[in-house]
C-alpha atoms as a PDB file:
ATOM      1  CA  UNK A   1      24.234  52.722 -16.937  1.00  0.00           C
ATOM      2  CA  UNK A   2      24.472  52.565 -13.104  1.00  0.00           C
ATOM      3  CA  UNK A   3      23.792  49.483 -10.862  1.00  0.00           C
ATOM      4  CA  UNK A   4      20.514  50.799  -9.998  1.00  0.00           C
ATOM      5  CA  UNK A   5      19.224  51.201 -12.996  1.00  0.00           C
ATOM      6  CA  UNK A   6      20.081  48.214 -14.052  1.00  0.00           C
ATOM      7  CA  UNK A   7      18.252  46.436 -11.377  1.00  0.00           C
ATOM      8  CA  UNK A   8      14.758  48.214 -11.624  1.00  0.00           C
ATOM      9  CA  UNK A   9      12.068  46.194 -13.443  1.00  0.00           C
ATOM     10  CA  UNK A  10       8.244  47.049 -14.435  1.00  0.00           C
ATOM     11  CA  UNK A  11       6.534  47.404 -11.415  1.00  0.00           C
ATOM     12  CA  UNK A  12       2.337  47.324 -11.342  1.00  0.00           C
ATOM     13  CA  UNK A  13       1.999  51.131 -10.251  1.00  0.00           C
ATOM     14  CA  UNK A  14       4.330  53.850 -12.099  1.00  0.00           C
ATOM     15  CA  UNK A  15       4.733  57.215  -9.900  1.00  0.00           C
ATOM     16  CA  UNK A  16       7.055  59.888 -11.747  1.00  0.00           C
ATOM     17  CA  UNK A  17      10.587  59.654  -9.553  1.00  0.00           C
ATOM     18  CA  UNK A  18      10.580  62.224  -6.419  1.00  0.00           C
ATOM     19  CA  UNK A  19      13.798  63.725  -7.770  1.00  0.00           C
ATOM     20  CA  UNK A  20      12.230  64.665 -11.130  1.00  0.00           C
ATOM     21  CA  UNK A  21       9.252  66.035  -9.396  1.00  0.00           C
ATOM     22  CA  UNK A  22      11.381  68.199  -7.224  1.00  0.00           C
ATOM     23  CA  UNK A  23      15.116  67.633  -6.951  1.00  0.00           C
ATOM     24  CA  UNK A  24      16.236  67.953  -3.675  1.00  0.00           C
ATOM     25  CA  UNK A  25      20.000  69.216  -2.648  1.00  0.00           C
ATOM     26  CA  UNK A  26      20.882  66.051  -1.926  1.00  0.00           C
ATOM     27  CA  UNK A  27      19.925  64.513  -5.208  1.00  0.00           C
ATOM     28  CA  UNK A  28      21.849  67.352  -7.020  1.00  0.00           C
ATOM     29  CA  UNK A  29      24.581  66.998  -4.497  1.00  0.00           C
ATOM     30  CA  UNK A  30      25.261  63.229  -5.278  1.00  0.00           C
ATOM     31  CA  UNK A  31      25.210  64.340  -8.912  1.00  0.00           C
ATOM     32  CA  UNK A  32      27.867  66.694  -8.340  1.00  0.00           C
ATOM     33  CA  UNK A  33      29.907  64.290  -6.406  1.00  0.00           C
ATOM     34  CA  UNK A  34      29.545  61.919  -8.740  1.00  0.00           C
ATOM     35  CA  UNK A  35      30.443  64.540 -11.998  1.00  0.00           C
ATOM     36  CA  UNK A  36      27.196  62.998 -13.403  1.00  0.00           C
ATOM     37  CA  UNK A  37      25.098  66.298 -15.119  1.00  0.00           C
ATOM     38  CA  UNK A  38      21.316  66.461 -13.891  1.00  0.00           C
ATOM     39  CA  UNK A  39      20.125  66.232 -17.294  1.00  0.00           C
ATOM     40  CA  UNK A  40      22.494  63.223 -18.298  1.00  0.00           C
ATOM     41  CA  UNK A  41      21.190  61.321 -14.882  1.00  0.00           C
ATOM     42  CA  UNK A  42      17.031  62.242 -15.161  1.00  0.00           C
ATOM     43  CA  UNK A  43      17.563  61.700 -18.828  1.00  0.00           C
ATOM     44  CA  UNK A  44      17.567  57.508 -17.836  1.00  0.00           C
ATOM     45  CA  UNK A  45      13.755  58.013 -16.660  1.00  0.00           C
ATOM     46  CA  UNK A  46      12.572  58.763 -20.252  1.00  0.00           C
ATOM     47  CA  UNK A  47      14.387  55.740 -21.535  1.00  0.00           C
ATOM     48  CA  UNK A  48      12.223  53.704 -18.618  1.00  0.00           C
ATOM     49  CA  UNK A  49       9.436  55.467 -19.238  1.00  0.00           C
ATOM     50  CA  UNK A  50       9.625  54.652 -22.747  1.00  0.00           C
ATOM     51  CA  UNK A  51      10.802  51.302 -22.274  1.00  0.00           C
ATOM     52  CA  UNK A  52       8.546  49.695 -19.364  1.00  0.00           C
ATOM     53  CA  UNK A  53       5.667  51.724 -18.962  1.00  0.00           C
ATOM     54  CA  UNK A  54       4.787  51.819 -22.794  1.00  0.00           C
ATOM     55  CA  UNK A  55       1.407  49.905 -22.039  1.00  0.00           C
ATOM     56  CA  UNK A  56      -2.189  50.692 -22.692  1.00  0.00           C
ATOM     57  CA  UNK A  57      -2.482  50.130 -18.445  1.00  0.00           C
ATOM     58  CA  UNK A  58      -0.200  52.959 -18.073  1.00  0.00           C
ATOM     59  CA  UNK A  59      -0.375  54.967 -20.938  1.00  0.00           C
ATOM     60  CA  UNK A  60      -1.746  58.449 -19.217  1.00  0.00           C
ATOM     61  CA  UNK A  61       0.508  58.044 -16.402  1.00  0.00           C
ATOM     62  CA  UNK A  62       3.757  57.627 -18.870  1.00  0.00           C
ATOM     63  CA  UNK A  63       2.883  60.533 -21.311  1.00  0.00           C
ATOM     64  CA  UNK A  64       2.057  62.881 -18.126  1.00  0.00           C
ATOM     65  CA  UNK A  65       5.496  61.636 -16.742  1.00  0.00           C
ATOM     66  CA  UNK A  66       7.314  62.707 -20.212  1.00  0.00           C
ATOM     67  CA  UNK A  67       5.558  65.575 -20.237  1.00  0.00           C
ATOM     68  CA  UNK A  68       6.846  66.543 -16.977  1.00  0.00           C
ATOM     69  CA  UNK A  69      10.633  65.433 -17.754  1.00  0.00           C
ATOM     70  CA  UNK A  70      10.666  67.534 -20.619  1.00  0.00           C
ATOM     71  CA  UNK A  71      10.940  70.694 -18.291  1.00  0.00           C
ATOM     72  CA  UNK A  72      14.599  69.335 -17.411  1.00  0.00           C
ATOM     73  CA  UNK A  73      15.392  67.727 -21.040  1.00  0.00           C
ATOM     74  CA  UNK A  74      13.696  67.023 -24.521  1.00  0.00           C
ATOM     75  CA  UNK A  75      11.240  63.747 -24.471  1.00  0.00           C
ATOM     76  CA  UNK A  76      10.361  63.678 -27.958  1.00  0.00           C
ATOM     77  CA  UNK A  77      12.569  60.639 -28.580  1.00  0.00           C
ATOM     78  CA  UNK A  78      10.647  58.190 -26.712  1.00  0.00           C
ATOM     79  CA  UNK A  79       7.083  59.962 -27.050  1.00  0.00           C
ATOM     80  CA  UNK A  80       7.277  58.809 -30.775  1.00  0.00           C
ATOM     81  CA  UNK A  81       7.647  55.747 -29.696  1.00  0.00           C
ATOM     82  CA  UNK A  82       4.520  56.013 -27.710  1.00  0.00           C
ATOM     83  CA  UNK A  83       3.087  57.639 -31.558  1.00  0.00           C
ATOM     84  CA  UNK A  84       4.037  54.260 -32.850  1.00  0.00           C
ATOM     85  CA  UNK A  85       2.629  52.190 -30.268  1.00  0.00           C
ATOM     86  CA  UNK A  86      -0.754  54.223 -29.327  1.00  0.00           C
ATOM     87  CA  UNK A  87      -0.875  56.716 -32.123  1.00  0.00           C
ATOM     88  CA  UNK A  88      -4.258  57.918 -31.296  1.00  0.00           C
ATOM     89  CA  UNK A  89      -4.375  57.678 -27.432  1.00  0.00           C
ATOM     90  CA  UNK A  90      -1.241  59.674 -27.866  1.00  0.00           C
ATOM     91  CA  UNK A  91      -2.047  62.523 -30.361  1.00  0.00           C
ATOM     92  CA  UNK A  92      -4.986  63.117 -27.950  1.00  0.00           C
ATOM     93  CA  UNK A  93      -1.934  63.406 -24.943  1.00  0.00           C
ATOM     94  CA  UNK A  94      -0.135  65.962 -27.497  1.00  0.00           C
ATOM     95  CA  UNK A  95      -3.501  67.734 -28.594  1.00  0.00           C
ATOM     96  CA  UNK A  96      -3.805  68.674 -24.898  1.00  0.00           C
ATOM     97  CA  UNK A  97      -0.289  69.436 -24.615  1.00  0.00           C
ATOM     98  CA  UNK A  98      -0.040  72.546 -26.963  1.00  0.00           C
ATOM     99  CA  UNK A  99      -2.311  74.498 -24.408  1.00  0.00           C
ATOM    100  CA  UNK A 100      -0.275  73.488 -21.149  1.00  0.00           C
ATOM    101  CA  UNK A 101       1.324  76.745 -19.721  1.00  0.00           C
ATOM    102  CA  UNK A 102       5.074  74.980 -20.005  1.00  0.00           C
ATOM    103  CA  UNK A 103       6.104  76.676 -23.091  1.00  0.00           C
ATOM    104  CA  UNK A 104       9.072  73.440 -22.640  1.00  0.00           C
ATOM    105  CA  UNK A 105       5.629  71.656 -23.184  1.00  0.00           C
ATOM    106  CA  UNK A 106       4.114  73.076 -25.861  1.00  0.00           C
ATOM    107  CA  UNK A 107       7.457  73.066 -27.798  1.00  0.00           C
ATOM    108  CA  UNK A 108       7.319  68.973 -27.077  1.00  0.00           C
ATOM    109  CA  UNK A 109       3.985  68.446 -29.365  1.00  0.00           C
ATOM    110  CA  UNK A 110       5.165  70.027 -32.226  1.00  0.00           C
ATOM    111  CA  UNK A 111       8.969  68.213 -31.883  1.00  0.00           C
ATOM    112  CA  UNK A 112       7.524  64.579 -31.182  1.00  0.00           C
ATOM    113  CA  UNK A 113       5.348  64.945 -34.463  1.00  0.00           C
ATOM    114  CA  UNK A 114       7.642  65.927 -37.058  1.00  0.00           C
ATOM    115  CA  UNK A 115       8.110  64.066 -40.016  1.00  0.00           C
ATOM    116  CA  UNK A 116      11.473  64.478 -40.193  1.00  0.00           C
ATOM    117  CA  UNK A 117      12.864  65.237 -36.746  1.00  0.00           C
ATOM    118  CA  UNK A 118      16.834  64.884 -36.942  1.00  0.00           C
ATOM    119  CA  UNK A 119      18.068  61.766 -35.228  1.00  0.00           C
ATOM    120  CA  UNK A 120      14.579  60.194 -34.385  1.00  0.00           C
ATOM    121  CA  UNK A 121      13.118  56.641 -35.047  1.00  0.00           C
ATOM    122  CA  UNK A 122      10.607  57.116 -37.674  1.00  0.00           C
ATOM    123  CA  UNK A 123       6.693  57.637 -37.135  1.00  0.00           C
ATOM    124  CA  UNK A 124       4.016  55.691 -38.833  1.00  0.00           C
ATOM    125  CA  UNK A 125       1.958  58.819 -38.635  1.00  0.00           C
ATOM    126  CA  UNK A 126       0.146  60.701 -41.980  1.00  0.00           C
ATOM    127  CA  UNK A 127       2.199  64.016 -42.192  1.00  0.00           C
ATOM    128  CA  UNK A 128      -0.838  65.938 -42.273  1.00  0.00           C
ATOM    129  CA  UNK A 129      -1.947  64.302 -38.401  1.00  0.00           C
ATOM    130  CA  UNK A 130      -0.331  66.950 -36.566  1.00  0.00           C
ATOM    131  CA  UNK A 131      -1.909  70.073 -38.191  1.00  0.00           C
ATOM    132  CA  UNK A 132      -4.105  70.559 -35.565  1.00  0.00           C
ATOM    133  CA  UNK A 133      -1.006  71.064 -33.121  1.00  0.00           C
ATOM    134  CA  UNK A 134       0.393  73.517 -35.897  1.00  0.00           C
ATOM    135  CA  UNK A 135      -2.803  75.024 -35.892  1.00  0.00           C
ATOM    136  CA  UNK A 136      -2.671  75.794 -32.080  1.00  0.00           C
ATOM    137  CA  UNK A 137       1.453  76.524 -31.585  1.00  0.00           C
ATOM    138  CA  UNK A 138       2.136  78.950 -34.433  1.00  0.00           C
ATOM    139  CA  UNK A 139       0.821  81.904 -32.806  1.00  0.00           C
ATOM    140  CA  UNK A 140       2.452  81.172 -29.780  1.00  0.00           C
ATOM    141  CA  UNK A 141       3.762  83.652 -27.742  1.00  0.00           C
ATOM    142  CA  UNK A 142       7.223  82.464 -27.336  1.00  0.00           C
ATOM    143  CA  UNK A 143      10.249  82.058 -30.534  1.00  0.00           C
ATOM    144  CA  UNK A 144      11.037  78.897 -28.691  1.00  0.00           C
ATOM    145  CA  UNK A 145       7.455  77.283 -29.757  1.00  0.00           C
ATOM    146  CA  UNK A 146       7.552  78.648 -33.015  1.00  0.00           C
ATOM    147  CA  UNK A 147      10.359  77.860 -34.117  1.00  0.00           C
ATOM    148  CA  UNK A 148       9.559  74.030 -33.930  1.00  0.00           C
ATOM    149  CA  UNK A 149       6.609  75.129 -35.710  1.00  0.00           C
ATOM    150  CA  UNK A 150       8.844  76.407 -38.591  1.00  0.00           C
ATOM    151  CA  UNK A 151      10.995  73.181 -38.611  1.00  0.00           C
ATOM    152  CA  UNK A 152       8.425  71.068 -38.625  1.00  0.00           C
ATOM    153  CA  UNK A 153       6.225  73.244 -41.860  1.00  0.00           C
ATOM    154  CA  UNK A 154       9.980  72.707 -43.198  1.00  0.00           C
ATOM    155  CA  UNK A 155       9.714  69.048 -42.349  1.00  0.00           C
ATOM    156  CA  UNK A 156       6.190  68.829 -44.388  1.00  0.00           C
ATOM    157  CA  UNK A 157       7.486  70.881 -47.129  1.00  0.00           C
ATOM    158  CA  UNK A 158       9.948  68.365 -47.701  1.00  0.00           C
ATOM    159  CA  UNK A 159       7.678  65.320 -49.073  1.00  0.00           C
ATOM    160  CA  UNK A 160       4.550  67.713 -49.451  1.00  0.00           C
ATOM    161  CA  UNK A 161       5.026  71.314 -50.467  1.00  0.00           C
ATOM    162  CA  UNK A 162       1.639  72.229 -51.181  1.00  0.00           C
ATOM    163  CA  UNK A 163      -0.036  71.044 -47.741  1.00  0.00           C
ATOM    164  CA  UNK A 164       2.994  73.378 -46.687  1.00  0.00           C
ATOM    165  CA  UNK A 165       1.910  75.839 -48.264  1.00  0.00           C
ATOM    166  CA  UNK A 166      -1.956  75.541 -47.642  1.00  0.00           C
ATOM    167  CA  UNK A 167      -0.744  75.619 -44.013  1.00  0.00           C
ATOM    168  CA  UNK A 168       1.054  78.764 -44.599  1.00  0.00           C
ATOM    169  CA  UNK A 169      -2.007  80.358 -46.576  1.00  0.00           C
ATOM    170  CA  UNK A 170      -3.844  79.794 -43.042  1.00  0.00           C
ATOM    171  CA  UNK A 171      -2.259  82.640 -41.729  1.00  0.00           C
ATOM    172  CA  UNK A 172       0.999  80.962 -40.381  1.00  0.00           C
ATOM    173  CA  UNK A 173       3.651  83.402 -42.451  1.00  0.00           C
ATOM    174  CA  UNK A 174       2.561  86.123 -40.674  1.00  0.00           C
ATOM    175  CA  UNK A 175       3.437  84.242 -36.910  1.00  0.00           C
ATOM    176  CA  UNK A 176       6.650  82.601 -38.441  1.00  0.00           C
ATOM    177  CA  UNK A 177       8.681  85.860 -39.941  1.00  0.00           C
ATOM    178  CA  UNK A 178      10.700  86.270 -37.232  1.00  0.00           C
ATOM    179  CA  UNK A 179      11.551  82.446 -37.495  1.00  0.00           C
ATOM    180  CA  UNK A 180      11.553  82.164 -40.954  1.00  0.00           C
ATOM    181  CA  UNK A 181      14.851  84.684 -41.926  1.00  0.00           C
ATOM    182  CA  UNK A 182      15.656  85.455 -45.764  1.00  0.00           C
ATOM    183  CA  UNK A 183      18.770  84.907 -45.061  1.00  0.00           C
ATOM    184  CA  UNK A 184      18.961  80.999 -44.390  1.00  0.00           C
ATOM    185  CA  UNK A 185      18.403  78.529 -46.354  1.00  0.00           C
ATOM    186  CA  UNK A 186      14.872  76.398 -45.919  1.00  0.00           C
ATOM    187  CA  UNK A 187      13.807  73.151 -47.332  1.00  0.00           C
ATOM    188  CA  UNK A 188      10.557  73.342 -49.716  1.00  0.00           C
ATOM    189  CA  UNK A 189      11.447  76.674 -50.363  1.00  0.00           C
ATOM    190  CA  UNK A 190       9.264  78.142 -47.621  1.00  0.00           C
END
């Protein structure tokens, strides 16, 4: 961790970093010079987002700000710790989030919600309190969405198999066939 991000503290207002807003040449420039990848450097702001502005004062402000940051890298990490802290205040974020035109976006409300999402703290949530993000993403129009909808059915299948499969009934196989190939192997048998 650099010098300067070692020195910044919690401030009172929180404003999402000019260079993740727009990176300018000469932030990409210094990044280059300094052999540190874009993604590697912006990747800090999540962990300060999710660190420091985790409060009910900023709550709206952080999500928006992860939202945002997942355009450049994935922020499901630390929006499930928001899930743990504000699990309702922050479903309502994700609700909102499957109908945002970043298909990055969209892809984020289904990832931050799984059960069983590989290399993730743990969520406190009921696995069936992200079917109505399911319900919205799996008719997506992009592979990249649905296939996070397929993991995380997968994910559900797991511990429950038959809310799996009542999810499936609801018209989900039909949207997931080019996800779901014969071919590989799935948990739950789905």
């Amino acid at each position: 961790m650099s010098r300067a991000w070692g020195a910044l503290t919690p401030s009172k207002t929180f404003a999402i970093p000019s260079a993740i807003r727009r990176p300018t040449s000469s932030v990409l420039g210094l990044l280059e010079e300094s052999g540190v990848p874009y993604a590697v450097a912006v990747n800090q702001f999540d962990d300060y987002v999710s660190r420091y502005v985790r409060t009910a004062e900023h709550l709206d402000q952080a999500l928006a700000a992860l939202a945002r940051m997942t355009g450049y890298f994935s922020a499901e990490l630390p929006v499930r710790h928001f899930l743990t802290a504000f699990p309702d205040e922050t479903m309502k974020a994700v609700g909102a989030w499957t109908r945002d035109e970043d298909l990055r976006v969209r892809r984020l409300a289904s990832e931050a919600t799984r059960p069983l999402l590989p290399w993730a703290p743990q969520i406190q949530l009921p696995v069936d309190a992200a079917l109505p993000v399911l319900d919205q993403l799996y008719t997506d129009a992009h592979l990249y969405v649905r296939t996070s909808v397929a993991n995380h059915l997968s994910d559900i299948a797991a511990s429950q198999p038959d809310l799996a499969q009542r999810c499936a009934g609801r018209g989900a196989p039909r949207a997931l066939r080019p996800v779901l190939s014969p071919q590989l192997p799935h948990r739950g048998g789905a």
